[in-house]
PDB file of N, CA and C in Angstrom:
ATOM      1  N   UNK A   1      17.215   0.955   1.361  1.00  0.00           N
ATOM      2  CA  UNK A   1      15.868   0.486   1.040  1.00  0.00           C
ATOM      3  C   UNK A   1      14.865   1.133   1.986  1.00  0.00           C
ATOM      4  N   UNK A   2      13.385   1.177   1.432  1.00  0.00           N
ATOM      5  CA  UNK A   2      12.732   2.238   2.476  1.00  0.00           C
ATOM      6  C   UNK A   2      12.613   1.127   3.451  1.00  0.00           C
ATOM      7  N   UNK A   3      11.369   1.560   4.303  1.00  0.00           N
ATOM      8  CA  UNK A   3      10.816   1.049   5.586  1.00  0.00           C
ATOM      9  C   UNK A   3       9.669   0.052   5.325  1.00  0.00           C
ATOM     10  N   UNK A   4       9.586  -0.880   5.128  1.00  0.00           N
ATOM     11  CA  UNK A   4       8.483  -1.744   5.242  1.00  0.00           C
ATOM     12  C   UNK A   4       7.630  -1.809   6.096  1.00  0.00           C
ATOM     13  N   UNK A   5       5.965  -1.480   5.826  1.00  0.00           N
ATOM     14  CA  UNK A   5       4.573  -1.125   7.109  1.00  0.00           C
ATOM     15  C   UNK A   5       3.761  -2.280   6.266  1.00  0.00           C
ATOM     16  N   UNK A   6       3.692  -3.184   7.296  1.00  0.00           N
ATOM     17  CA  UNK A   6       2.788  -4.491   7.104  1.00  0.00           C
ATOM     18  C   UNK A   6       1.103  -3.438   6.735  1.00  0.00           C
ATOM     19  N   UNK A   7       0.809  -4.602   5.906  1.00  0.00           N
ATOM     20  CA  UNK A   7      -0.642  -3.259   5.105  1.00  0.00           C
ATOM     21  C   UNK A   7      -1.798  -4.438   5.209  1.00  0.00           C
ATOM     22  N   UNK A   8      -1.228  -6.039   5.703  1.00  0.00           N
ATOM     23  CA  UNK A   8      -2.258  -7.264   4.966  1.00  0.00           C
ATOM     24  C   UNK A   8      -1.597  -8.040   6.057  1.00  0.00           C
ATOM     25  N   UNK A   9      -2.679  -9.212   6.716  1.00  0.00           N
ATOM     26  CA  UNK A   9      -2.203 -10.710   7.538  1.00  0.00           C
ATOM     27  C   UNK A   9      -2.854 -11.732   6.708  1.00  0.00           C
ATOM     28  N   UNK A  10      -2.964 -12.468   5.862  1.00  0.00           N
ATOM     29  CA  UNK A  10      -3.096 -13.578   4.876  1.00  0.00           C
ATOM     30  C   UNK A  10      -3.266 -14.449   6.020  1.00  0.00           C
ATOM     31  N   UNK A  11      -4.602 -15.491   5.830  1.00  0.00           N
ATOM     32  CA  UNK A  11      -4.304 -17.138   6.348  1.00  0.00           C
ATOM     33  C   UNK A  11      -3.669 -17.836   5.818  1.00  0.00           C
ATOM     34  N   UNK A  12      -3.077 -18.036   4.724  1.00  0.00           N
ATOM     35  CA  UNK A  12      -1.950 -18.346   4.264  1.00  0.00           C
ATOM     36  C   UNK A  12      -1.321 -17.943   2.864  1.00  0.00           C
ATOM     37  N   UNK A  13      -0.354 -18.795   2.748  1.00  0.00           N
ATOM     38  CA  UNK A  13       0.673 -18.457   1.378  1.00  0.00           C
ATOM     39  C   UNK A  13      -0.073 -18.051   0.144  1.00  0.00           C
ATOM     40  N   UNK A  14      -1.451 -18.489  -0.245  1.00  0.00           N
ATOM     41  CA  UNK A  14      -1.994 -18.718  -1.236  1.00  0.00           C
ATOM     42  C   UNK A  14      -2.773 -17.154  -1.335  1.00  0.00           C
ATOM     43  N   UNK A  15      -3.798 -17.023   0.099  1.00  0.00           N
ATOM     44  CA  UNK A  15      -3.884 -15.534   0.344  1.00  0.00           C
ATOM     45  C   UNK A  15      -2.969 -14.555  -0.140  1.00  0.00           C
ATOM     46  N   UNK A  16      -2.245 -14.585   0.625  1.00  0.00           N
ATOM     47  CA  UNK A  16      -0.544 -13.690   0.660  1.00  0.00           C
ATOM     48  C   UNK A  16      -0.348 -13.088  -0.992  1.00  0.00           C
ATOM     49  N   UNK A  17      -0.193 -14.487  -1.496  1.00  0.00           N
ATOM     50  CA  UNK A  17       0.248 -14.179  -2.614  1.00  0.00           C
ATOM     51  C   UNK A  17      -0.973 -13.442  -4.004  1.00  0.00           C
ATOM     52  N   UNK A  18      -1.901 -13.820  -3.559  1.00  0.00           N
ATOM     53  CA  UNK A  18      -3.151 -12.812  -4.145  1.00  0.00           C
ATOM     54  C   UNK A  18      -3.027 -11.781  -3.818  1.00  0.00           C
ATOM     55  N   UNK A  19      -3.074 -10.945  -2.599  1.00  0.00           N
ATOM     56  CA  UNK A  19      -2.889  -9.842  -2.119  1.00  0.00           C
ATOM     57  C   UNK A  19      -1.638  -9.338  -3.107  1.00  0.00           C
ATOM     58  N   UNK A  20      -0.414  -9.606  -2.960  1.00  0.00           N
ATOM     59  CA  UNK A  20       0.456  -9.012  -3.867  1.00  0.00           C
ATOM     60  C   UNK A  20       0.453  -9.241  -5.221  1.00  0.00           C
ATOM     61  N   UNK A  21      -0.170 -10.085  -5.672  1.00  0.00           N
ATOM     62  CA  UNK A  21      -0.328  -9.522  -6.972  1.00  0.00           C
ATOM     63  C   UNK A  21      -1.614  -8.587  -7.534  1.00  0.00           C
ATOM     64  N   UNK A  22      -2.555  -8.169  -6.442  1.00  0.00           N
ATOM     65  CA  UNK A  22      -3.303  -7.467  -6.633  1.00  0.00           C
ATOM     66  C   UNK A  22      -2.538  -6.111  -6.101  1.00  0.00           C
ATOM     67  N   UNK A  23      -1.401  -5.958  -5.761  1.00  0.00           N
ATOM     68  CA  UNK A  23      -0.623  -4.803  -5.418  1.00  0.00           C
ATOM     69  C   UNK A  23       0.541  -4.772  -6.495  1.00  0.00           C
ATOM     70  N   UNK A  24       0.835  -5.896  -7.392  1.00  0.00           N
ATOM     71  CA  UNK A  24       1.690  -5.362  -8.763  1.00  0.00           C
ATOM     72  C   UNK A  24       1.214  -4.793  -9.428  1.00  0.00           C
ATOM     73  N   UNK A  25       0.013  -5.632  -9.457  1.00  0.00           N
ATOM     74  CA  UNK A  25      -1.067  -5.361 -10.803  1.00  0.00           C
ATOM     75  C   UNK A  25      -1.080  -3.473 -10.519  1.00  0.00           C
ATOM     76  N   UNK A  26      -1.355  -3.111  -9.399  1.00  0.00           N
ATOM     77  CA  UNK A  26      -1.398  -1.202  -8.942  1.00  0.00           C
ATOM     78  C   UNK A  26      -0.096  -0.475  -9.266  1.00  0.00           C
ATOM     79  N   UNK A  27       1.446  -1.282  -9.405  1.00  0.00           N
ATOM     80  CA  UNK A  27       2.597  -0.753  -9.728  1.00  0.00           C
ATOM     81  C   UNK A  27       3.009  -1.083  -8.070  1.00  0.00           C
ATOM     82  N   UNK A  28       2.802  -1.965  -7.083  1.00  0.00           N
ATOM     83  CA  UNK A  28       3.233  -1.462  -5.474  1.00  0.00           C
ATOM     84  C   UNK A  28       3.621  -2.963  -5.712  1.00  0.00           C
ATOM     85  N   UNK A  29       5.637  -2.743  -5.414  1.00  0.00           N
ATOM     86  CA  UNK A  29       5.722  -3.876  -4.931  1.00  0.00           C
ATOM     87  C   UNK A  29       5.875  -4.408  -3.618  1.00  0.00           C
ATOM     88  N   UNK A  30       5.806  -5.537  -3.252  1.00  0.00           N
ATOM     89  CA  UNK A  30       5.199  -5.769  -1.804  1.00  0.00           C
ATOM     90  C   UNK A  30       5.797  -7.571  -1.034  1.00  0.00           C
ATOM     91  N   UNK A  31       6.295  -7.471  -0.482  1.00  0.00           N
ATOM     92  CA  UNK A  31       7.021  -8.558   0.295  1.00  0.00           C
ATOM     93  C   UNK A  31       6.240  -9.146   1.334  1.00  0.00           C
ATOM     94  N   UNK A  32       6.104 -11.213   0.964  1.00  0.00           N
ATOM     95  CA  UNK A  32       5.847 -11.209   1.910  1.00  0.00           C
ATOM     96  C   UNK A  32       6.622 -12.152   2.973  1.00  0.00           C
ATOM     97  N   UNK A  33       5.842 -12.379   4.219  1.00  0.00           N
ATOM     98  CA  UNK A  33       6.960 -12.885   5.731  1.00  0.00           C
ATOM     99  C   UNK A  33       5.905 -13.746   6.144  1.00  0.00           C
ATOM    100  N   UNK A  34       6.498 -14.379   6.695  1.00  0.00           N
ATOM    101  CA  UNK A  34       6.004 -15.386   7.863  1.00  0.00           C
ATOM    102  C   UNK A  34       5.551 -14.699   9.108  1.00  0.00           C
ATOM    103  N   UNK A  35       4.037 -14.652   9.114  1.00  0.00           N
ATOM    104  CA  UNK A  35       3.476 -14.228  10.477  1.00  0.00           C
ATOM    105  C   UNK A  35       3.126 -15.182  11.908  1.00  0.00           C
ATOM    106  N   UNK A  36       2.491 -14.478  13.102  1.00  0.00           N
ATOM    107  CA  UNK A  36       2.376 -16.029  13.783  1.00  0.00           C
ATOM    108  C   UNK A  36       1.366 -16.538  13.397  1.00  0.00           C
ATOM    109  N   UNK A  37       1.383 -17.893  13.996  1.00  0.00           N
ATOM    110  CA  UNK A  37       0.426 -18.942  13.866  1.00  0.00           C
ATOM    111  C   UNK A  37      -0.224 -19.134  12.404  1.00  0.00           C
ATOM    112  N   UNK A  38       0.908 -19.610  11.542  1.00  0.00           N
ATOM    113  CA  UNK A  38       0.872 -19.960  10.455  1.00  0.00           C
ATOM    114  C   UNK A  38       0.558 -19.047   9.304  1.00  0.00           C
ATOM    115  N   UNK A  39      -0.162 -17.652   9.606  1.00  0.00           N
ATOM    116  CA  UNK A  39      -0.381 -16.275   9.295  1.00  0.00           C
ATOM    117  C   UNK A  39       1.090 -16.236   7.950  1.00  0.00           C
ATOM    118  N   UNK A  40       0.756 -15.407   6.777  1.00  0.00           N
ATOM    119  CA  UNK A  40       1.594 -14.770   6.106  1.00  0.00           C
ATOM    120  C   UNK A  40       1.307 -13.300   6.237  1.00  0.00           C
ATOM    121  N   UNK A  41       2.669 -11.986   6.313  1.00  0.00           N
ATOM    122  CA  UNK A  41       1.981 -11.227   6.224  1.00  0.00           C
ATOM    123  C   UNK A  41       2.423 -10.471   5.039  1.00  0.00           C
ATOM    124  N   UNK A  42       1.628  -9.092   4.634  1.00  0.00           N
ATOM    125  CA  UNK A  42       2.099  -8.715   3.582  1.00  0.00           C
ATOM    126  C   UNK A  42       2.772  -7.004   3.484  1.00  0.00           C
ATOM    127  N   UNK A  43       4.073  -6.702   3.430  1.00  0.00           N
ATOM    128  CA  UNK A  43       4.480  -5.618   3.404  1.00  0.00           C
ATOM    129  C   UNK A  43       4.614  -4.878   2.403  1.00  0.00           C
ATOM    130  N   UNK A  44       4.566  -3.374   2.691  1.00  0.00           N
ATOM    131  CA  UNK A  44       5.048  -2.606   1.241  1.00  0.00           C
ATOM    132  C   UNK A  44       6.372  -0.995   1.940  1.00  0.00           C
ATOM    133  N   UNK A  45       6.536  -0.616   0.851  1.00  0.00           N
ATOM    134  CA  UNK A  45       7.061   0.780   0.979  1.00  0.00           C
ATOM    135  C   UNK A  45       6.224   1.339   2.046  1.00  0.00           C
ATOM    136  N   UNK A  46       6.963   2.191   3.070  1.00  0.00           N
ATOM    137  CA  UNK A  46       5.935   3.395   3.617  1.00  0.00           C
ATOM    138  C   UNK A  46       5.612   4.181   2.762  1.00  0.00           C
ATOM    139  N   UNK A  47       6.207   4.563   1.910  1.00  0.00           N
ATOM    140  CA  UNK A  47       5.602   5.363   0.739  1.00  0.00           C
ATOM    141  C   UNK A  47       4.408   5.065  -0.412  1.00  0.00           C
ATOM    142  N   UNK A  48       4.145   3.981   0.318  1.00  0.00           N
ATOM    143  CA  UNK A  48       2.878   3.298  -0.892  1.00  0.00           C
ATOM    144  C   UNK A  48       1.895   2.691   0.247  1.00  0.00           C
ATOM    145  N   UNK A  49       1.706   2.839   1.383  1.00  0.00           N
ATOM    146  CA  UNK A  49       0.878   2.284   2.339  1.00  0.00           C
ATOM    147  C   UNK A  49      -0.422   2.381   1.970  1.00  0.00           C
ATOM    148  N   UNK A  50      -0.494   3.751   2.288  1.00  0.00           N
ATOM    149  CA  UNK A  50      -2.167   4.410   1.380  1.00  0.00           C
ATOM    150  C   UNK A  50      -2.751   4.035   0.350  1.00  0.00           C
ATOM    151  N   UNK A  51      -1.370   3.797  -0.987  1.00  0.00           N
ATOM    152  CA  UNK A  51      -1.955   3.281  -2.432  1.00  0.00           C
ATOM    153  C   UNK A  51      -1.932   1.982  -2.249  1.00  0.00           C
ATOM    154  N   UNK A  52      -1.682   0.910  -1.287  1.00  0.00           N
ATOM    155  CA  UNK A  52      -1.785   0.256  -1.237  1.00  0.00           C
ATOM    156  C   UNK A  52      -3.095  -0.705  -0.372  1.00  0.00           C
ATOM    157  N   UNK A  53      -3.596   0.313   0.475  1.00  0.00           N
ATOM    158  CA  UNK A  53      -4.390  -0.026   1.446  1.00  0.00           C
ATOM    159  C   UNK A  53      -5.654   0.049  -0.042  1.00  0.00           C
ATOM    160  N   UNK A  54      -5.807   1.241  -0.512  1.00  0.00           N
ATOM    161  CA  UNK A  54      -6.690   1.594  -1.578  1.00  0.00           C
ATOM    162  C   UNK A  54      -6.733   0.311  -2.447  1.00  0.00           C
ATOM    163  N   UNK A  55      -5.467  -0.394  -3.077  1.00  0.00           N
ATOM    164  CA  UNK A  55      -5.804  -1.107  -3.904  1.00  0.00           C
ATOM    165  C   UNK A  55      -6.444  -2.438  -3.655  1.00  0.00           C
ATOM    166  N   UNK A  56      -6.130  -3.080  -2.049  1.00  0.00           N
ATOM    167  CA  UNK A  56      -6.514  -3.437  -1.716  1.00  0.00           C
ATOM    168  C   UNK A  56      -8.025  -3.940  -1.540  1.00  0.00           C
ATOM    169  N   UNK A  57      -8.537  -2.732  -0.609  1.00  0.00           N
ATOM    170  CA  UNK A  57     -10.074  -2.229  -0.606  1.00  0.00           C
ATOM    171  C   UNK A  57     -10.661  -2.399  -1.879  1.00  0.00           C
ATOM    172  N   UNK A  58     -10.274  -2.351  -3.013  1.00  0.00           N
ATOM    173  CA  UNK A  58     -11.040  -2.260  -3.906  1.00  0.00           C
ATOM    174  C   UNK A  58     -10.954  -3.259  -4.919  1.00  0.00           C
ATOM    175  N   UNK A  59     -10.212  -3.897  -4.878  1.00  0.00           N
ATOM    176  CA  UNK A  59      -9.712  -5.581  -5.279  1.00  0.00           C
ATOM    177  C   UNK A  59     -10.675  -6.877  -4.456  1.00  0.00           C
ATOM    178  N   UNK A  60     -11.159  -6.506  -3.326  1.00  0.00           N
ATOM    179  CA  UNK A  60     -11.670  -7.427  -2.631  1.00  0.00           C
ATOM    180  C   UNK A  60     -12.848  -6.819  -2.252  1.00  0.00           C
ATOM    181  N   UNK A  61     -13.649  -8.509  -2.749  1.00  0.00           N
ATOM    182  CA  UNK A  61     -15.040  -8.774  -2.284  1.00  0.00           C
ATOM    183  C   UNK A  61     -15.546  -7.789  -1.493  1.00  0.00           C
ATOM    184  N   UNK A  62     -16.961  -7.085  -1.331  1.00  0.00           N
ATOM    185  CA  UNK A  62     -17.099  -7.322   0.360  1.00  0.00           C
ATOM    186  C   UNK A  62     -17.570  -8.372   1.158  1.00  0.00           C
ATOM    187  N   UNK A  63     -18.366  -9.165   0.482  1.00  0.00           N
ATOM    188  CA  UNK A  63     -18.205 -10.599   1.455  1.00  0.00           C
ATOM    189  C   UNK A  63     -16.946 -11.091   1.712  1.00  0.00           C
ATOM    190  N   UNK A  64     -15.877 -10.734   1.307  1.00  0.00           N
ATOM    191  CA  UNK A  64     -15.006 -11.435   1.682  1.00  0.00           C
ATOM    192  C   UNK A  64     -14.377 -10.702   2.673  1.00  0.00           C
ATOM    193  N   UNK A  65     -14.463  -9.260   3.005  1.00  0.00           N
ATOM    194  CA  UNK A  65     -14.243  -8.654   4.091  1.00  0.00           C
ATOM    195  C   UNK A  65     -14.766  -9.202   5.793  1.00  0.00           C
ATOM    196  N   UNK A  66     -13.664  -9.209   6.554  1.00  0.00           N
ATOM    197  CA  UNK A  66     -14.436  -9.888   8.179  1.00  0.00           C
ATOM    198  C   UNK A  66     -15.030  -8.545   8.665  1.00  0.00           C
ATOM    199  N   UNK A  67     -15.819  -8.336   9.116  1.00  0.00           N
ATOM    200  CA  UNK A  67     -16.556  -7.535  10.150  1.00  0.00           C
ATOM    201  C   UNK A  67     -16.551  -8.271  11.597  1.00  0.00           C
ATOM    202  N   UNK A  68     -16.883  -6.288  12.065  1.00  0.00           N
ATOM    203  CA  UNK A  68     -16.784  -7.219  14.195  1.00  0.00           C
ATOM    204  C   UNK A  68     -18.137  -8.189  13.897  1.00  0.00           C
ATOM    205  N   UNK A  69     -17.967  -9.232  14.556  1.00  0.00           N
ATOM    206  CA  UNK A  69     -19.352 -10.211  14.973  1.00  0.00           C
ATOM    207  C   UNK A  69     -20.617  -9.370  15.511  1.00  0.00           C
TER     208      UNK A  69
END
């Protein structure tokens, strides 16, 4: 199996699981884990990091993006 590169940190399960299905919906499937402090996180292929970072970015808000303070 390839290498799994965390691409997403979710505040939780409910996050998490949006994130990956906004990464099926692209063809990238994507696993997720228990991060700390209650955190989910979300992994994919190293081979899909990029198409995945992309689908990402463009699936989500930009208000819903955090910026530095």
């Amino acid at each position: 199996m390839a290498e799994l590169v965390r691409v997403a940190v979710a505040g939780d399960v409910t996050e998490a699981e949006e994130i990956q299905e906004i990464l099926r919906s692209a063809g990238i499937e994507a696993e997720l884990a228990d991060g700390e402090d209650d955190s989910v996180t979300v992994s994919v292929p190293e081979s899909s990091v990029e198409e995945a970072q992309d689908a990402i970015e463009a699936m989500t808000e930009p208000d819903e993006i955090v910026g530095e303070p």
